[in-house]
N, C-alpha and C. Protein backbone atom coordinates (compact mmCIF):
# COMPACT_ATOMS: atom_id res chain seq x y z
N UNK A 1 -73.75 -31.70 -101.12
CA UNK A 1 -74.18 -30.51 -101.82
C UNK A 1 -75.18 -29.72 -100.98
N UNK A 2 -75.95 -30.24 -100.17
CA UNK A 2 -77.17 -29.63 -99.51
C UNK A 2 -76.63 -29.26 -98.01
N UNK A 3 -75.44 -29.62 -97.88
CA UNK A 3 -74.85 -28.71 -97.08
C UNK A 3 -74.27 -27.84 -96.92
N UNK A 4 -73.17 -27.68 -98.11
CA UNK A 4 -72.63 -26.72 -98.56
C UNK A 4 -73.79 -25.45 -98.83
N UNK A 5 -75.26 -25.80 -99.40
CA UNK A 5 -75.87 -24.57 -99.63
C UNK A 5 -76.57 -24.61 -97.95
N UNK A 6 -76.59 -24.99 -97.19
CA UNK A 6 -76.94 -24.79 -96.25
C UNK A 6 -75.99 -23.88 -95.05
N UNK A 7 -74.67 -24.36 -95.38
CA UNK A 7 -74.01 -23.36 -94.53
C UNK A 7 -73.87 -22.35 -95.59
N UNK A 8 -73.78 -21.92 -96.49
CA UNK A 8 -73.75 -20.74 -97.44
C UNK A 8 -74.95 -19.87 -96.95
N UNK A 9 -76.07 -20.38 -96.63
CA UNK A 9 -77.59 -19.67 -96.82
C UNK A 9 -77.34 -18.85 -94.78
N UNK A 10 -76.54 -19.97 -94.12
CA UNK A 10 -76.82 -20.31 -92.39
C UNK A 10 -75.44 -18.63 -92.25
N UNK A 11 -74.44 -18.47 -93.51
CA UNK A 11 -73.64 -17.61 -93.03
C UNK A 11 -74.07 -16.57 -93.84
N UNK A 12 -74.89 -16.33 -94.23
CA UNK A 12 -75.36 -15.08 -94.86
C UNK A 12 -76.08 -14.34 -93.66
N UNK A 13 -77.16 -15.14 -93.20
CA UNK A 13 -77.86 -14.81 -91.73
C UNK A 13 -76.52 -14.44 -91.01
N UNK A 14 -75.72 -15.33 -90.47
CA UNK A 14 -74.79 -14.88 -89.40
C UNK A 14 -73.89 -13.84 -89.95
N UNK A 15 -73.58 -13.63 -90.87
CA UNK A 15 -72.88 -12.30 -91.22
C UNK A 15 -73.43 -10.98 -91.33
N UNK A 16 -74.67 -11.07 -92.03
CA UNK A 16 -75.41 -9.78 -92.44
C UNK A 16 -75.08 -9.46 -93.60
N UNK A 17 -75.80 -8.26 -93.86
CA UNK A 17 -75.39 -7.59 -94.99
C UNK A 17 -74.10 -6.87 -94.97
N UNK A 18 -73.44 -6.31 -95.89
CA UNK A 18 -72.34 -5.19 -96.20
C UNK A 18 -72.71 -4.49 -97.12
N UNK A 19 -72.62 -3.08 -97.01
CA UNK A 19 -72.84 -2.10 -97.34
C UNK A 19 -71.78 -1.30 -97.91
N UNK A 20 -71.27 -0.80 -98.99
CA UNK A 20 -70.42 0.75 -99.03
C UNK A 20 -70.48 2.04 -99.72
N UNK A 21 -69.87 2.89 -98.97
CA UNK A 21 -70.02 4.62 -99.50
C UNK A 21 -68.70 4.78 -100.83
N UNK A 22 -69.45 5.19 -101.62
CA UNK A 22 -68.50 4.84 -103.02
C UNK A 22 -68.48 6.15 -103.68
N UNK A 23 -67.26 6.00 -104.51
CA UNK A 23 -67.06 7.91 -105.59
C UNK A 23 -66.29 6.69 -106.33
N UNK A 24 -65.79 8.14 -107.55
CA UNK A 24 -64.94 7.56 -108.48
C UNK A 24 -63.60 7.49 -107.63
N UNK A 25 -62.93 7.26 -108.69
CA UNK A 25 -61.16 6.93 -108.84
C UNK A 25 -60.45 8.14 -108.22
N UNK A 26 -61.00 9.17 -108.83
CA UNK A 26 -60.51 10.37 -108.37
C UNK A 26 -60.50 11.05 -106.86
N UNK A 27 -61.29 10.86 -105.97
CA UNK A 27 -61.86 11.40 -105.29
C UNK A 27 -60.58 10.66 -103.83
N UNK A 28 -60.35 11.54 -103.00
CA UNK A 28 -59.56 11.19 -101.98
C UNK A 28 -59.95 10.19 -100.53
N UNK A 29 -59.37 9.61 -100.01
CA UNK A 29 -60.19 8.78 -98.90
C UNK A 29 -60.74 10.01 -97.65
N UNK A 30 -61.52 10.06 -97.35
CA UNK A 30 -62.82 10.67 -96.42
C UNK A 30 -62.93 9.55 -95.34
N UNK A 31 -62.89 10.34 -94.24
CA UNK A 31 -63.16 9.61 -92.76
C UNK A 31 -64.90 9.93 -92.83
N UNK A 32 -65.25 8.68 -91.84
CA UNK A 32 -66.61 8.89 -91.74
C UNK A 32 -67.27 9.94 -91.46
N UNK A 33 -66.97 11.06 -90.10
CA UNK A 33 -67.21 12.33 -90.41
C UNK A 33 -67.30 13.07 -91.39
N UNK A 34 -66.31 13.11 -91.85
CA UNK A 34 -66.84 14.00 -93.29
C UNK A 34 -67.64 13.28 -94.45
N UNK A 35 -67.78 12.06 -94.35
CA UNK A 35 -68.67 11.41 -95.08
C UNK A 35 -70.33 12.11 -94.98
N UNK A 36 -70.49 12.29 -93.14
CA UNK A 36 -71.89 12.84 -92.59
C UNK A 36 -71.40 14.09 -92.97
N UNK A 37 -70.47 15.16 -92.59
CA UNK A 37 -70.85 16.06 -93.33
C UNK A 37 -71.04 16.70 -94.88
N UNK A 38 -70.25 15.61 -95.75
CA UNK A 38 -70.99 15.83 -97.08
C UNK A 38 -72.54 15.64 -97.28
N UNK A 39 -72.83 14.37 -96.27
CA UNK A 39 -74.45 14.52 -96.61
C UNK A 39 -75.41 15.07 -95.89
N UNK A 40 -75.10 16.28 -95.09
CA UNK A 40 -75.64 17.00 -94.09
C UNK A 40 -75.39 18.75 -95.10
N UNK A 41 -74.72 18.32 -96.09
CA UNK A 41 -74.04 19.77 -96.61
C UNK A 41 -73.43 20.91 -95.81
N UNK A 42 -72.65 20.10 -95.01
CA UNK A 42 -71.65 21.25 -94.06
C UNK A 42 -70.29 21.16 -94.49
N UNK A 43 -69.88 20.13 -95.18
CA UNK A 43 -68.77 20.27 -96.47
C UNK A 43 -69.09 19.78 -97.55
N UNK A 44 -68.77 21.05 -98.27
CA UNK A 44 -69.36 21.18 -99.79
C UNK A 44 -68.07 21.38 -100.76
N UNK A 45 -66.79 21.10 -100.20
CA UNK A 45 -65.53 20.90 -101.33
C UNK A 45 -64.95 19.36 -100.58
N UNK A 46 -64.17 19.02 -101.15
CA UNK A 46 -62.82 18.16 -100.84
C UNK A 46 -61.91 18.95 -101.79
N UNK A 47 -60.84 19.40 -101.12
CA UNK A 47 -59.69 20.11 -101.80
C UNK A 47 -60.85 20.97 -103.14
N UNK A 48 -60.34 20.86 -103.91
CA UNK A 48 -60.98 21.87 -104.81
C UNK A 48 -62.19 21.29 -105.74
N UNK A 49 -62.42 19.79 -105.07
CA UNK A 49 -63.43 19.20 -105.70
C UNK A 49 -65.49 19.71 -105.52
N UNK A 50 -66.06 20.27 -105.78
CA UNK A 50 -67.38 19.88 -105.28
C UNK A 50 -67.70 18.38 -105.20
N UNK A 51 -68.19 18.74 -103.50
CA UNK A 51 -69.01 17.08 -103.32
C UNK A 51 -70.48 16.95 -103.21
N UNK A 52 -70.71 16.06 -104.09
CA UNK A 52 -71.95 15.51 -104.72
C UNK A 52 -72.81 14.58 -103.95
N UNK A 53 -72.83 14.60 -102.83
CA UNK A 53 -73.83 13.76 -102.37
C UNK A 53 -74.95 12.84 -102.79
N UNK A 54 -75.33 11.74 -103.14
CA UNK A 54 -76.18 10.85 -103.71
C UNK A 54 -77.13 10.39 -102.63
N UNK A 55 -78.29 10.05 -102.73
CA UNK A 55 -78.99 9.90 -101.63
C UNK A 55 -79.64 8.56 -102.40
N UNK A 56 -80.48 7.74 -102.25
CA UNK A 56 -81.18 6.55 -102.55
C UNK A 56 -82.81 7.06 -102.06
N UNK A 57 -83.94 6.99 -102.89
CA UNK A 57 -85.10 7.26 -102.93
C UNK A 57 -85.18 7.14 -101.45
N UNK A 58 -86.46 7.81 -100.70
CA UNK A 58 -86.82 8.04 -98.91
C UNK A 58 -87.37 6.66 -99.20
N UNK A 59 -87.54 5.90 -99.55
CA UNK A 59 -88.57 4.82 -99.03
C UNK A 59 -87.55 3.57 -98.98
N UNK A 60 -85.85 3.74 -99.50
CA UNK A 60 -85.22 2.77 -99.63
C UNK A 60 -84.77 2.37 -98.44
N UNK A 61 -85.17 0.79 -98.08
CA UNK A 61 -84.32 0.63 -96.95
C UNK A 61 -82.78 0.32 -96.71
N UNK A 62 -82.02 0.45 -97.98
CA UNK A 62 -80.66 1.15 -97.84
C UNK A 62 -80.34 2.50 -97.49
N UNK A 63 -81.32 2.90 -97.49
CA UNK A 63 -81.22 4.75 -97.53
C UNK A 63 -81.22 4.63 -95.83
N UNK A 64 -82.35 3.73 -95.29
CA UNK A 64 -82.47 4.09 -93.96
C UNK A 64 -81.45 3.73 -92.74
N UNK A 65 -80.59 2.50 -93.51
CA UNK A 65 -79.43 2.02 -92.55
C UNK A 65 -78.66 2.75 -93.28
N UNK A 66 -78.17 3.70 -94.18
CA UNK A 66 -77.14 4.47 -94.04
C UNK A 66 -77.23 5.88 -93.04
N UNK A 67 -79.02 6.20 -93.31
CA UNK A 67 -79.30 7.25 -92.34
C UNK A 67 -78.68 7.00 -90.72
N UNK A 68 -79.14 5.58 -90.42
CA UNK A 68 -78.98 5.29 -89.25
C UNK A 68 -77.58 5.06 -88.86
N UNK A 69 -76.98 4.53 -89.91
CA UNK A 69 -75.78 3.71 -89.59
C UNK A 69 -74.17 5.15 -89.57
N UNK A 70 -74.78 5.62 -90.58
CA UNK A 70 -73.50 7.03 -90.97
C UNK A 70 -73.80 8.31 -90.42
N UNK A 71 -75.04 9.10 -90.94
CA UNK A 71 -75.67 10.37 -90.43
C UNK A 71 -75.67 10.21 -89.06
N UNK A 72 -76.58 9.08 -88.45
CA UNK A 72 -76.43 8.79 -87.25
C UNK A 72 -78.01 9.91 -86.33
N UNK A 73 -78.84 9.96 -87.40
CA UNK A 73 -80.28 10.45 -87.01
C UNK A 73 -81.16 9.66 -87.90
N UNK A 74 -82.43 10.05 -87.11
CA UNK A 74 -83.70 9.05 -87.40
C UNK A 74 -84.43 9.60 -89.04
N UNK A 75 -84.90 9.50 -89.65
CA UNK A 75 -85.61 10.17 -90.77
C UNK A 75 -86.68 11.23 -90.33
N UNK A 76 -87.45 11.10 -89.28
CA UNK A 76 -88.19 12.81 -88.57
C UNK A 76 -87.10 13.81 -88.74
N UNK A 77 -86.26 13.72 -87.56
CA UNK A 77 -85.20 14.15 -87.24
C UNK A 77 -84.81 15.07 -88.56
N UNK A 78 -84.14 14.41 -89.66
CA UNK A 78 -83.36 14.81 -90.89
C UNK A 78 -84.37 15.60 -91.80
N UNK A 79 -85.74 14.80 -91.66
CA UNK A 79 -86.62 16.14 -92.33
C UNK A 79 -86.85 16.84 -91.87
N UNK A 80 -86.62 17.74 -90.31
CA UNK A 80 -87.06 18.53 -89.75
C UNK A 80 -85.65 19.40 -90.15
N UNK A 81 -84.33 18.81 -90.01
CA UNK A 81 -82.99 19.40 -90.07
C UNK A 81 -83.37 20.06 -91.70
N UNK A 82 -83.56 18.95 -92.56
CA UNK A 82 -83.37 19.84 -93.65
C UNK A 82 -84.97 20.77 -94.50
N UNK A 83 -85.86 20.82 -93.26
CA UNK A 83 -86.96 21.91 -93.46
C UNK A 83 -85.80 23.11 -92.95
N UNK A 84 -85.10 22.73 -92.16
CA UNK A 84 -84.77 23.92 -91.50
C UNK A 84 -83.79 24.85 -92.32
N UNK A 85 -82.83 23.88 -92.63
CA UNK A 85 -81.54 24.33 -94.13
C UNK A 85 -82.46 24.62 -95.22
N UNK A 86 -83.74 24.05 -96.03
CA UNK A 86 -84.56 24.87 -97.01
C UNK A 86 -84.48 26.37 -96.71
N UNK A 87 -84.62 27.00 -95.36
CA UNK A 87 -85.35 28.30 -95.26
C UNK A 87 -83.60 29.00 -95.48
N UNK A 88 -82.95 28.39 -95.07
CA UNK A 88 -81.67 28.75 -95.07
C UNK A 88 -81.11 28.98 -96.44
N UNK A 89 -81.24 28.44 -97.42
CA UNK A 89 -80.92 28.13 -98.94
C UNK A 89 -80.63 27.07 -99.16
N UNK A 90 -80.16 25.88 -98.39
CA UNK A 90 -79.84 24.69 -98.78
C UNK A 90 -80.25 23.83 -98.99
N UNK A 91 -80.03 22.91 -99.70
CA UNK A 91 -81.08 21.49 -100.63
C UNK A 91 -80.21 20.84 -100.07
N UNK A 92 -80.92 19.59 -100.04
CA UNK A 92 -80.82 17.98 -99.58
C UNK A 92 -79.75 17.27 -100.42
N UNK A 93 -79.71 16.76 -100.82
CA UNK A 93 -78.61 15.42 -101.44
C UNK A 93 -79.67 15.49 -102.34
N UNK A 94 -79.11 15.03 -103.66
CA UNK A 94 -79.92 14.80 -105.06
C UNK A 94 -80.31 12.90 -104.58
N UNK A 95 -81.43 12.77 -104.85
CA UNK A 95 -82.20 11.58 -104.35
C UNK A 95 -81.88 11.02 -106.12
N UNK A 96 -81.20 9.54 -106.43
CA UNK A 96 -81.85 8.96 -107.12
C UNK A 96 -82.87 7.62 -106.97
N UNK A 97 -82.93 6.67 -108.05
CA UNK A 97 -84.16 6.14 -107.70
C UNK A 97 -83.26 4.56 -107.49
N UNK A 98 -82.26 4.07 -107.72
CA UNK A 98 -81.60 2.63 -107.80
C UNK A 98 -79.83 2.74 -107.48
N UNK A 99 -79.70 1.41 -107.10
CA UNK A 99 -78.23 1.34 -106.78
C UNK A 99 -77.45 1.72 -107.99
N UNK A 100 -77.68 1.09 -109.07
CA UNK A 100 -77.46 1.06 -110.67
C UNK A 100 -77.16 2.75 -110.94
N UNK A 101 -78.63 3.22 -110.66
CA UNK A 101 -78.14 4.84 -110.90
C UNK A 101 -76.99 5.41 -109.91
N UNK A 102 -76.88 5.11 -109.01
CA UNK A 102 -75.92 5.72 -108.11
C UNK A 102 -74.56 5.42 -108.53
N UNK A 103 -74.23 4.12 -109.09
CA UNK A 103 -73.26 3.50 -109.40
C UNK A 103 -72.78 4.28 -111.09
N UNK A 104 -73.99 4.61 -111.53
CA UNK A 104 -73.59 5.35 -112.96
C UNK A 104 -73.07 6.68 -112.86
N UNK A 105 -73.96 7.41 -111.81
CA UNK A 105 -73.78 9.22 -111.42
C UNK A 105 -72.56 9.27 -111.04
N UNK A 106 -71.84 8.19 -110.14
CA UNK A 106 -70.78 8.42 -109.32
C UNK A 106 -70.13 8.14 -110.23
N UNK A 107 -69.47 6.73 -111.64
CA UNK A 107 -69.06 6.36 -112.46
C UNK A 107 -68.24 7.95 -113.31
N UNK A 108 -69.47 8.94 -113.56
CA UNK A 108 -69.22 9.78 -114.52
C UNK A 108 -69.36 11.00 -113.68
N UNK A 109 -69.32 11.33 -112.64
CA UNK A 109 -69.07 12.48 -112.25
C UNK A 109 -68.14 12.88 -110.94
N UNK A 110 -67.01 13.42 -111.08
CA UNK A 110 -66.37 13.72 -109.82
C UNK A 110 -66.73 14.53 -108.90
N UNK A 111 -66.53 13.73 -107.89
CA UNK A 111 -66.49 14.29 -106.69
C UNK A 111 -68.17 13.69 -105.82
N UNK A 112 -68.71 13.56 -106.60
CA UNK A 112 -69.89 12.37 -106.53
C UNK A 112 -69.62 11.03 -105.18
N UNK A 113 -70.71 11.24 -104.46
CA UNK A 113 -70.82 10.13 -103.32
C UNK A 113 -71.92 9.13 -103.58
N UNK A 114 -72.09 8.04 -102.82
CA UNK A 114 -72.98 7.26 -102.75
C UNK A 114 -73.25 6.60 -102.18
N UNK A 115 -74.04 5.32 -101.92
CA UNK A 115 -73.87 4.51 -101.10
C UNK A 115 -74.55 3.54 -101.96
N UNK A 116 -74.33 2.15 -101.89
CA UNK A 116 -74.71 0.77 -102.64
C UNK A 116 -74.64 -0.54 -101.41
N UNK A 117 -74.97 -1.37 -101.93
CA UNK A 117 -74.59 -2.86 -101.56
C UNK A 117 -73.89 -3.46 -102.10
N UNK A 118 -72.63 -3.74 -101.21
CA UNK A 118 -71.38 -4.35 -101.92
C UNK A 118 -70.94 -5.19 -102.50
N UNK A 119 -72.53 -6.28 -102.68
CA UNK A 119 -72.83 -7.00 -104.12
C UNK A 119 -72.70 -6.18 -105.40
N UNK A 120 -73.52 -4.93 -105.35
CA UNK A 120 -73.22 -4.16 -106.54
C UNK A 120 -72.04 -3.76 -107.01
N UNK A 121 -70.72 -3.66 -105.71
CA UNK A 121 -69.54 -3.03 -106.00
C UNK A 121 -69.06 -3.93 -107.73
N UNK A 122 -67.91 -2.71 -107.64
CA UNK A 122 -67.38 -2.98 -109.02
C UNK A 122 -66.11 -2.51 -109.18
N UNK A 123 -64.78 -2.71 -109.94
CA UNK A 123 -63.83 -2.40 -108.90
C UNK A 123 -63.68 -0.73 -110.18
N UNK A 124 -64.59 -0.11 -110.59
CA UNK A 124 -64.68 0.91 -111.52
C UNK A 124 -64.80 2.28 -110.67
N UNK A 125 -65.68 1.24 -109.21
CA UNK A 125 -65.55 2.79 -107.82
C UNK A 125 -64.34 2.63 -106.76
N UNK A 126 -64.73 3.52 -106.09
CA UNK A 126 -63.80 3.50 -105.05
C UNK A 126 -64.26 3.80 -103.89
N UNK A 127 -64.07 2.37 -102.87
CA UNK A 127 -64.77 2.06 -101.39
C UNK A 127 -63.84 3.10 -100.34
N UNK A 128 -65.21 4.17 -99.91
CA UNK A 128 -64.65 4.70 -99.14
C UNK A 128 -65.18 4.65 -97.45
N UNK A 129 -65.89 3.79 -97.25
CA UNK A 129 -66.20 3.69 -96.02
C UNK A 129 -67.34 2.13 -96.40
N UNK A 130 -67.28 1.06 -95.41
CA UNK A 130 -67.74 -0.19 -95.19
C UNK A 130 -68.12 -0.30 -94.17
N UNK A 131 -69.45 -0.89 -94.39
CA UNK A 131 -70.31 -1.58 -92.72
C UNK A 131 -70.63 -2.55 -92.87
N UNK A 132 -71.31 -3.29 -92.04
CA UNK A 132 -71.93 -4.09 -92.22
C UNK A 132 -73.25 -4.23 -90.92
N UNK A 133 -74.41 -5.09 -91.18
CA UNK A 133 -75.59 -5.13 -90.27
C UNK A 133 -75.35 -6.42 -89.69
């Protein structure tokens, strides 16, 4: 028994985490590019859908390996980009505060993005892009 939880605990370390970018049912598969540009707001439809970008509170460190891992810039960087889109007219991604909420917003609204830990998944979303650390 104390091995079994020992290689269980020894392959969690050697695997890492997994991560995924999630919408509802509805919503079409998206290549990672356009994943960054939904959350950069340089595409703002899929076919005739508005896309909803979800962001995870600035202090989440899921927020920061998706920054790093998808956007593919540092957090200076992205607040300087989107001081710059403010003067322009454009707002950021609606920030909520938990995976739970992200998983509900996206649940009930189309065209809605997100990102979670794929412990949270549920098969109610739909995985549109997977990583892992």
């Amino acid at each position: 028994m104390k091995l079994i939880f020992i290689i269980l605990l020894l392959s969690q370390f050697a695997f890492g985490h997994e991560y995924v970018v999630v919408a509802n049912k509805h919503m079409e598969d998206l290549s990672p590019s356009q994943i960054r540009a939904i959350f950069l707001k340089r595409l703002l439809f899929i076919g005739d859908m508005k896309a909803v970008p979800l962001n995870l509170d600035a202090r989440d460190p899921l927020r920061e390996k998706f920054e790093q891992h998808i956007l593919e810039i540092s957090f200076d960087r992205l607040q300087s980009y989107w001081t710059k889109e403010h003067y322009l007219g454009h707002r950021p991604p609606i920030s909520l505060k938990s995976q739970e909420s992200v998983k509900a917003f996206v649940k009930k609204v189309d065209g809605s993005i997100g990102y979670i830990n794929i412990d949270s998944m549920d098969d109610s979303l739909k995985i549109l892009y997977r990583w892992s650390e």
